[in-house]
C-alpha atoms as a PDB file:
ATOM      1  CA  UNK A   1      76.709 -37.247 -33.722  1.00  0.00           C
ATOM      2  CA  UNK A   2      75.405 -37.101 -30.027  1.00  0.00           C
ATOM      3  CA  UNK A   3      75.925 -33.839 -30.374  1.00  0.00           C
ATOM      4  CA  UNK A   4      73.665 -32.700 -33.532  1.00  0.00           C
ATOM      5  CA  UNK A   5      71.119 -35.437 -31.582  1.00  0.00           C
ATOM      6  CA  UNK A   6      70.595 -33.518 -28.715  1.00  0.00           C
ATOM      7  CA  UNK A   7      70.289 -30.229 -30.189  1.00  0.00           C
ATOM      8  CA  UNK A   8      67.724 -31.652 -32.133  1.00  0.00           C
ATOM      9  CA  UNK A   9      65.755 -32.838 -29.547  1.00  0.00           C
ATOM     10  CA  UNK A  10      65.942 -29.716 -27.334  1.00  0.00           C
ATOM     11  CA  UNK A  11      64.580 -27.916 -30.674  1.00  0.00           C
ATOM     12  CA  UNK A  12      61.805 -29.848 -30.955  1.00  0.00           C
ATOM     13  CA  UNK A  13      61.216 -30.138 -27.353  1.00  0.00           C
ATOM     14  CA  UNK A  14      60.995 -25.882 -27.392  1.00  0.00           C
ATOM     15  CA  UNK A  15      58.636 -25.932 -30.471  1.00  0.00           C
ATOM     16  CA  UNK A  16      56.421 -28.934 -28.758  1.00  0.00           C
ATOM     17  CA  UNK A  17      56.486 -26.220 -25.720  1.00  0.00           C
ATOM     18  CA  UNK A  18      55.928 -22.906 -27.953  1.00  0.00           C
ATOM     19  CA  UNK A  19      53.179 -24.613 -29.399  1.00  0.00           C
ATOM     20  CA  UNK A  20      51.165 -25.884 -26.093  1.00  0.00           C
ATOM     21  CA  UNK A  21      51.669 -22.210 -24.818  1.00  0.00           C
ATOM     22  CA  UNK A  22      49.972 -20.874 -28.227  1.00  0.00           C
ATOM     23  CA  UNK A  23      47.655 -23.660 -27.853  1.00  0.00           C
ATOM     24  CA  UNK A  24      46.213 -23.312 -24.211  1.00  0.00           C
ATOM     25  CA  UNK A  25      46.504 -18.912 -24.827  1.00  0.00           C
ATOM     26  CA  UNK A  26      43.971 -19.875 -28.071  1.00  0.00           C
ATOM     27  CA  UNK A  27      41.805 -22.042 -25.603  1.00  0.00           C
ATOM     28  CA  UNK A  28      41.584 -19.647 -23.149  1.00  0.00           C
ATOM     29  CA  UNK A  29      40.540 -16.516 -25.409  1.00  0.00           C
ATOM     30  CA  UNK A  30      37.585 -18.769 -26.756  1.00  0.00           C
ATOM     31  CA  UNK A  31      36.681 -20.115 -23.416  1.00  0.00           C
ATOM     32  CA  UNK A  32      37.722 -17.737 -20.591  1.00  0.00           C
ATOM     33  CA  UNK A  33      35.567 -19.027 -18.320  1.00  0.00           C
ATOM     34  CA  UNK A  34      37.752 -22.114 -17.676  1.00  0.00           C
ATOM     35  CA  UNK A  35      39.477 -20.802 -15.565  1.00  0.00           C
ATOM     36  CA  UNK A  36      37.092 -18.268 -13.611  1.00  0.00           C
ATOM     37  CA  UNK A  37      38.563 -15.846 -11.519  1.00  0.00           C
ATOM     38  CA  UNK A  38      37.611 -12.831  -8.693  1.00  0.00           C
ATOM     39  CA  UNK A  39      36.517 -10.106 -11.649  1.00  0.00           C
ATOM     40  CA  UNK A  40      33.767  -7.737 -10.891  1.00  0.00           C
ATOM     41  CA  UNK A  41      30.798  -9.703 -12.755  1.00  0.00           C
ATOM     42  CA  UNK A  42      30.845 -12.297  -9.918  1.00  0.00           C
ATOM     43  CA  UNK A  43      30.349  -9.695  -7.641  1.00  0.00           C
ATOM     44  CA  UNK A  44      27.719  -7.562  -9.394  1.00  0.00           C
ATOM     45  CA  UNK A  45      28.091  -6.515 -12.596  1.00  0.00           C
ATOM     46  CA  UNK A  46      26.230  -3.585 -13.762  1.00  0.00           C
ATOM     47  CA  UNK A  47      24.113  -5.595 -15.912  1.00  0.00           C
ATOM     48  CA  UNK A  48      22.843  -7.074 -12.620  1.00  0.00           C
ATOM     49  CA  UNK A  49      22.400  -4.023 -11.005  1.00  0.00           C
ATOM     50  CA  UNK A  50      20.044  -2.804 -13.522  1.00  0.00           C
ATOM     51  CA  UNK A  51      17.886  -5.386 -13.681  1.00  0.00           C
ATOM     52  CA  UNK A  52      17.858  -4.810  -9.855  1.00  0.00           C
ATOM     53  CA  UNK A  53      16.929  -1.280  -9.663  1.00  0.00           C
ATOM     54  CA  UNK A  54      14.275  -2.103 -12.449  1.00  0.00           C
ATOM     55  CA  UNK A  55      12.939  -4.575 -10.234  1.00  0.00           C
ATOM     56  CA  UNK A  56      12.780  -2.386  -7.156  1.00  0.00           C
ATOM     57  CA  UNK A  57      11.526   0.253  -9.224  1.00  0.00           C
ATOM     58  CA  UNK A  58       8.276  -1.612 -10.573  1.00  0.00           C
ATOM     59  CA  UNK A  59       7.985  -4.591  -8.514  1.00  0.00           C
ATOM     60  CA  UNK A  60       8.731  -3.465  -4.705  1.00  0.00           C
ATOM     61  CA  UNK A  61       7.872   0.130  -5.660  1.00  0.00           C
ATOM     62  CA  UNK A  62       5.339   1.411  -2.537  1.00  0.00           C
ATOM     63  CA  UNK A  63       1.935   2.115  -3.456  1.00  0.00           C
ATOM     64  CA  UNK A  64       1.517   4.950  -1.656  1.00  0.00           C
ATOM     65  CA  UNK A  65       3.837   6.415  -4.108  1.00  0.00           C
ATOM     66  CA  UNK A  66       0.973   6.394  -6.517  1.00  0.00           C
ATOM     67  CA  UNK A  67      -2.029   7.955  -4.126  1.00  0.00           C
ATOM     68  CA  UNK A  68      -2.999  10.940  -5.440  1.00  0.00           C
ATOM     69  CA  UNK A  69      -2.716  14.136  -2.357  1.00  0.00           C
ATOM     70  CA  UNK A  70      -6.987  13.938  -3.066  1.00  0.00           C
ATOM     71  CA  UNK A  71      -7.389  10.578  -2.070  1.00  0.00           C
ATOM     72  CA  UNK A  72      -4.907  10.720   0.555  1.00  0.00           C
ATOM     73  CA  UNK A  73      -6.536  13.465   2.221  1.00  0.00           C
ATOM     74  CA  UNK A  74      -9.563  11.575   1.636  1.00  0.00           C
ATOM     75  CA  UNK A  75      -8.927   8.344   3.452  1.00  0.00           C
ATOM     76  CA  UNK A  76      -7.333  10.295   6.366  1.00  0.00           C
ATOM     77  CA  UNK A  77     -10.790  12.678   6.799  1.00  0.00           C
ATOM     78  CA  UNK A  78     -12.980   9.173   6.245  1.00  0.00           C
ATOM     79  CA  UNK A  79     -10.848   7.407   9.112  1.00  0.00           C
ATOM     80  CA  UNK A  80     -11.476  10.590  11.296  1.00  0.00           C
ATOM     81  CA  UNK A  81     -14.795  10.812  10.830  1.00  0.00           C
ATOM     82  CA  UNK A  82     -15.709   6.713  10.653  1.00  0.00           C
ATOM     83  CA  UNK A  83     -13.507   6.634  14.076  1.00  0.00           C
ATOM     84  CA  UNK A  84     -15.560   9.586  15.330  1.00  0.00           C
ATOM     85  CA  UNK A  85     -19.393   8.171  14.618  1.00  0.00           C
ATOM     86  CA  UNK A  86     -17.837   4.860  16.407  1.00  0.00           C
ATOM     87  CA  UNK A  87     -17.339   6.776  19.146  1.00  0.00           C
ATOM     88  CA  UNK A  88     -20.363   8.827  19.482  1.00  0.00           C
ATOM     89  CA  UNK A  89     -22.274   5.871  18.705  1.00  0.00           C
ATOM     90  CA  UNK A  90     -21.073   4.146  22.008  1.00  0.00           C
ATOM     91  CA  UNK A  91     -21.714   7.168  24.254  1.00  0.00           C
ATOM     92  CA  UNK A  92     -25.770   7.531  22.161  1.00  0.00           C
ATOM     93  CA  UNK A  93     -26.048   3.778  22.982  1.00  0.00           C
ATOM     94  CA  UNK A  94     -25.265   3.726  26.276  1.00  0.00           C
ATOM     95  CA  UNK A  95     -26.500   7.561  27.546  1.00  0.00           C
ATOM     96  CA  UNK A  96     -29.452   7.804  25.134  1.00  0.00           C
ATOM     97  CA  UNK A  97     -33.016   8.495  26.530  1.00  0.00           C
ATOM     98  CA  UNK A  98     -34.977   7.614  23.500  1.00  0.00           C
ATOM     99  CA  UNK A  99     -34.393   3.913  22.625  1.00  0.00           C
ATOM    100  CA  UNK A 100     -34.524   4.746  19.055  1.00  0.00           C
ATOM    101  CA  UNK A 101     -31.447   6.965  19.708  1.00  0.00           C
ATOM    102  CA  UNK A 102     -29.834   4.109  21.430  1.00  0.00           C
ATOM    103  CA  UNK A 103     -30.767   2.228  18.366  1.00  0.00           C
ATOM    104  CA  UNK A 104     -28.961   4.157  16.553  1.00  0.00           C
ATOM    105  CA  UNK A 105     -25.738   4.535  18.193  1.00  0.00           C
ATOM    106  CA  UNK A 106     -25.637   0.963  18.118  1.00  0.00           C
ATOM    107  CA  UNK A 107     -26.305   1.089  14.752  1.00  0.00           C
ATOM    108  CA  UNK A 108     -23.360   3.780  13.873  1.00  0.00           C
ATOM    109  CA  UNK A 109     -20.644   1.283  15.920  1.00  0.00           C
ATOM    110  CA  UNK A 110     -21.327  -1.877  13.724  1.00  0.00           C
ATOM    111  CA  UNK A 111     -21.579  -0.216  10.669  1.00  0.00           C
ATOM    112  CA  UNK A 112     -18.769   2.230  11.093  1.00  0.00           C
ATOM    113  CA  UNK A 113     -16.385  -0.049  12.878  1.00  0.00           C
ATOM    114  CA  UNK A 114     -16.869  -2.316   9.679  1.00  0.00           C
ATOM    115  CA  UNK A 115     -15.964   0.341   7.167  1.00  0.00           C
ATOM    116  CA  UNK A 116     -13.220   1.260   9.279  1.00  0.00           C
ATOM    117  CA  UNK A 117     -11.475  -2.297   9.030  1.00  0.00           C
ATOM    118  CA  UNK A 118     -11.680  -1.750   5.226  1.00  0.00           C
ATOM    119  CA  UNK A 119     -10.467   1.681   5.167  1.00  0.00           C
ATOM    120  CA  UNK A 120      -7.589  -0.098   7.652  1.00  0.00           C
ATOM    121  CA  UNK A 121      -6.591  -2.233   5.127  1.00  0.00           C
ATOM    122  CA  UNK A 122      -6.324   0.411   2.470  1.00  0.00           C
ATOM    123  CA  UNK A 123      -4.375   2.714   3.873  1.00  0.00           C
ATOM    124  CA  UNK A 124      -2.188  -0.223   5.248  1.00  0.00           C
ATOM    125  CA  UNK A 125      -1.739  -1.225   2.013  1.00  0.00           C
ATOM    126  CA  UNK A 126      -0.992   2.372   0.478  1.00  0.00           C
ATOM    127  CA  UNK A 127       1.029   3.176   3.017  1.00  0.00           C
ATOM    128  CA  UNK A 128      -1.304   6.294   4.244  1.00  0.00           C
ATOM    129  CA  UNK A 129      -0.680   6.984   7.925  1.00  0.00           C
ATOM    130  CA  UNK A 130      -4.162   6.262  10.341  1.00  0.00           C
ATOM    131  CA  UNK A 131      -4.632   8.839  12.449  1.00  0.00           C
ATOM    132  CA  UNK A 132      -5.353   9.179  16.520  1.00  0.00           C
ATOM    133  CA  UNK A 133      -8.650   8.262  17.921  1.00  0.00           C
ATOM    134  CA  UNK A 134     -10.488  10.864  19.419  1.00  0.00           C
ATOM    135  CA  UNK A 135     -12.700  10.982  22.496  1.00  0.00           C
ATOM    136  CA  UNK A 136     -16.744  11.508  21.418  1.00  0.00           C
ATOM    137  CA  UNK A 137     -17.715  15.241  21.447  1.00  0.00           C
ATOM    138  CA  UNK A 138     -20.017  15.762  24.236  1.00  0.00           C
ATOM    139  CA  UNK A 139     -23.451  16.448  23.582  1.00  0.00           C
ATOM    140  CA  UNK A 140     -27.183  17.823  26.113  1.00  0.00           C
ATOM    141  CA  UNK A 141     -29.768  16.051  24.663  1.00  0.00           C
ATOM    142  CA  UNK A 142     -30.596  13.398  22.095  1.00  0.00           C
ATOM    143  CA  UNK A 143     -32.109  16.209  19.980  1.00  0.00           C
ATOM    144  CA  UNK A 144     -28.153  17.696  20.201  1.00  0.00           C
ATOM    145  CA  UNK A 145     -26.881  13.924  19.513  1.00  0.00           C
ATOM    146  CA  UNK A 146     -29.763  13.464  16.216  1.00  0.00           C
ATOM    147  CA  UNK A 147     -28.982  16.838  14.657  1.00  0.00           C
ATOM    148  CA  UNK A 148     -25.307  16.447  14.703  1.00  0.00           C
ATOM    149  CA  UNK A 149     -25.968  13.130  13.003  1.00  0.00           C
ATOM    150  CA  UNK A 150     -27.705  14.383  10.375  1.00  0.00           C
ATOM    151  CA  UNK A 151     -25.002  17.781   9.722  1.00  0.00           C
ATOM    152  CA  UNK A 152     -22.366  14.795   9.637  1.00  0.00           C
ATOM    153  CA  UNK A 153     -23.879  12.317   7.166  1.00  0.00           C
ATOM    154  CA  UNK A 154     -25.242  15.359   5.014  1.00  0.00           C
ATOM    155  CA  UNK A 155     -21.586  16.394   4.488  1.00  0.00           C
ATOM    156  CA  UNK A 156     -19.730  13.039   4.511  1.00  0.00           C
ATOM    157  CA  UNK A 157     -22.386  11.846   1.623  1.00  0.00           C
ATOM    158  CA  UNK A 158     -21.106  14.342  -0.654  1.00  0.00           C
ATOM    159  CA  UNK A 159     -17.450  13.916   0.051  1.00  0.00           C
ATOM    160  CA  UNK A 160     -17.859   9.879  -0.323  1.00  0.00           C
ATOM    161  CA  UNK A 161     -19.717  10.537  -3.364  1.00  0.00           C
ATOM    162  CA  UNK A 162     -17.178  12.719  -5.043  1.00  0.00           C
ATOM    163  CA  UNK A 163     -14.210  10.368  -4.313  1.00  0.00           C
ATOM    164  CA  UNK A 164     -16.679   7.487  -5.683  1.00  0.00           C
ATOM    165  CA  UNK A 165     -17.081   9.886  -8.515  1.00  0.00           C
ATOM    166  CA  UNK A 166     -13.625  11.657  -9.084  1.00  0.00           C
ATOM    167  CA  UNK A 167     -11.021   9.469  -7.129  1.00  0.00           C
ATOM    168  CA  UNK A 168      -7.832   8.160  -8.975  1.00  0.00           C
ATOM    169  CA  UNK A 169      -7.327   4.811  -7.266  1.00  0.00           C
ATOM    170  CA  UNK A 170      -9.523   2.395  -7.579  1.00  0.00           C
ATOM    171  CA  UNK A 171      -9.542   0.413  -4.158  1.00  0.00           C
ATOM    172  CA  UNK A 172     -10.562   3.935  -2.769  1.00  0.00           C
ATOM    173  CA  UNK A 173     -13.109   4.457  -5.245  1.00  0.00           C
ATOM    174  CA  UNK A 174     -14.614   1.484  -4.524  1.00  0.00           C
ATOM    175  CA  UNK A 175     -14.536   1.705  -0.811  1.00  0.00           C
ATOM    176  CA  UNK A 176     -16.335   5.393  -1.678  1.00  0.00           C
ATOM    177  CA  UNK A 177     -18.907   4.114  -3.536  1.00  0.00           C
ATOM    178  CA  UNK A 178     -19.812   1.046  -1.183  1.00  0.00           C
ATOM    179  CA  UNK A 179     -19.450   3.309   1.566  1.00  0.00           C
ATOM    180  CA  UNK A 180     -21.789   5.939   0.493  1.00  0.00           C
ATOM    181  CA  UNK A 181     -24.811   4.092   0.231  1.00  0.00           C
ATOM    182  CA  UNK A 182     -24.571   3.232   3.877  1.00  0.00           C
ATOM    183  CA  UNK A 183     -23.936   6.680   4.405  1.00  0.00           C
ATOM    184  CA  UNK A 184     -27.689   7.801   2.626  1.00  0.00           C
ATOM    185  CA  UNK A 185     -29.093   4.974   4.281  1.00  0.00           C
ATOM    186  CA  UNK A 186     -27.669   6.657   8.054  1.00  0.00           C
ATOM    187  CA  UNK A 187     -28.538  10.404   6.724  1.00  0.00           C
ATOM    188  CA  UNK A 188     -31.963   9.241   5.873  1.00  0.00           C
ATOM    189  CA  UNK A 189     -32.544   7.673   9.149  1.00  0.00           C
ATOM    190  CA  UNK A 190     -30.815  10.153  11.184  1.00  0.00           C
ATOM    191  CA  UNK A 191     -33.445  13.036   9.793  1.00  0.00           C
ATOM    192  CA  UNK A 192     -36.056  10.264  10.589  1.00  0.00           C
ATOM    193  CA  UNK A 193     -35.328   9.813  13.643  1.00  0.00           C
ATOM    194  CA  UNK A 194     -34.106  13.399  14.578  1.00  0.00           C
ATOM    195  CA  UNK A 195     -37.989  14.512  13.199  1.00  0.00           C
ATOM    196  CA  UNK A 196     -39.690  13.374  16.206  1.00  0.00           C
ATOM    197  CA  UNK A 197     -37.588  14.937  18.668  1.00  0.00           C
ATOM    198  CA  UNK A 198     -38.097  17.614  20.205  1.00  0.00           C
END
């Protein structure tokens, strides 16, 4: 009889067992995060990785990325030439006979030197490379000083005006079309001013 007992209770100790084993392998497939282990989704799963490179793509992309090579080229030949009247300004304002000259060149620092810290910004922004400053071309006279003045503002007018006009961005087209109207108001006074010399 202690015999058939114990055989008994080793049976149903081995189906109690075989059916905790079933039981905990059925938890497990519904739940396998219970027991979490190294996989490759706590790493980085690709899921994760494409919202990442979606991200980058759209939300850390670099603006200059989206300049077109017109307005580029224009905020490059604007720097030059704003960086240029700055410093021909300085060398009319301090050299100048006429004091109307001298006027001027003072004139041509503030106003330039304020749409170059705008420009700046821009092409800080749009990641567009600012290029050297160059020394002030020499000239003999204020005559020489008045009618390069007027040649320069004459042909920067219609290159604002265009990228006002046909630009693609619109921080540069705005910068263009603010800019230009100080750029007639210069012209006009440059051919002013340059009238009475002789």
């Amino acid at each position: 009889m202690k015999y058939k007992f114990s055989i008994n209770i080793r049976f149903v100790l081995g189906a109690i067992a075989i059916g905790c084993i079933s039981f905990s392998g059925t938890a497990l497939a519904q739940n396998p995060r219970m027991f979490p282990t190294a996989t490759p989704t706590s790493a980085g799963s690709p899921e994760q990785d494409t919202v990442k490179s979606k991200s980058d793509s759209t939300g850390n992309k670099a603006k200059g990325a989206t300049l077109s090579s017109a307005d580029k080229a224009f905020i490059k030949d604007a720097a030059k030439g704003g960086m240029m009247e700055v410093a021909m300004g300085r060398v009319a304002e301090k050299n100048a006979t006429s004091s109307e000259v001298k006027n001027f060149g003072a004139r041509m620092v503030k106003d330039h030197s304020k749409a170059n810290e705008d420009l700046k910004a821009i092409a800080k922004e749009e990641n567009v490379e600012w290029p050297a400053e160059k020394e002030a071309g020499k000239w003999k006279s204020d005559k020489d000083y008045m009618d390069a003045m007027v040649k320069d503002h004459e042909k920067d007018l219609v290159a604002f005006e265009r990228e006002a006009k046909n630009g693609s961005d619109p921080d540069v087209k705005s910068f263009a079309s603010k800019t230009a109207k100080t750029v007639r108001e210069h012209m006009e006074m440059a051919k002013e001013i340059d009238a009475k010399l002789k």
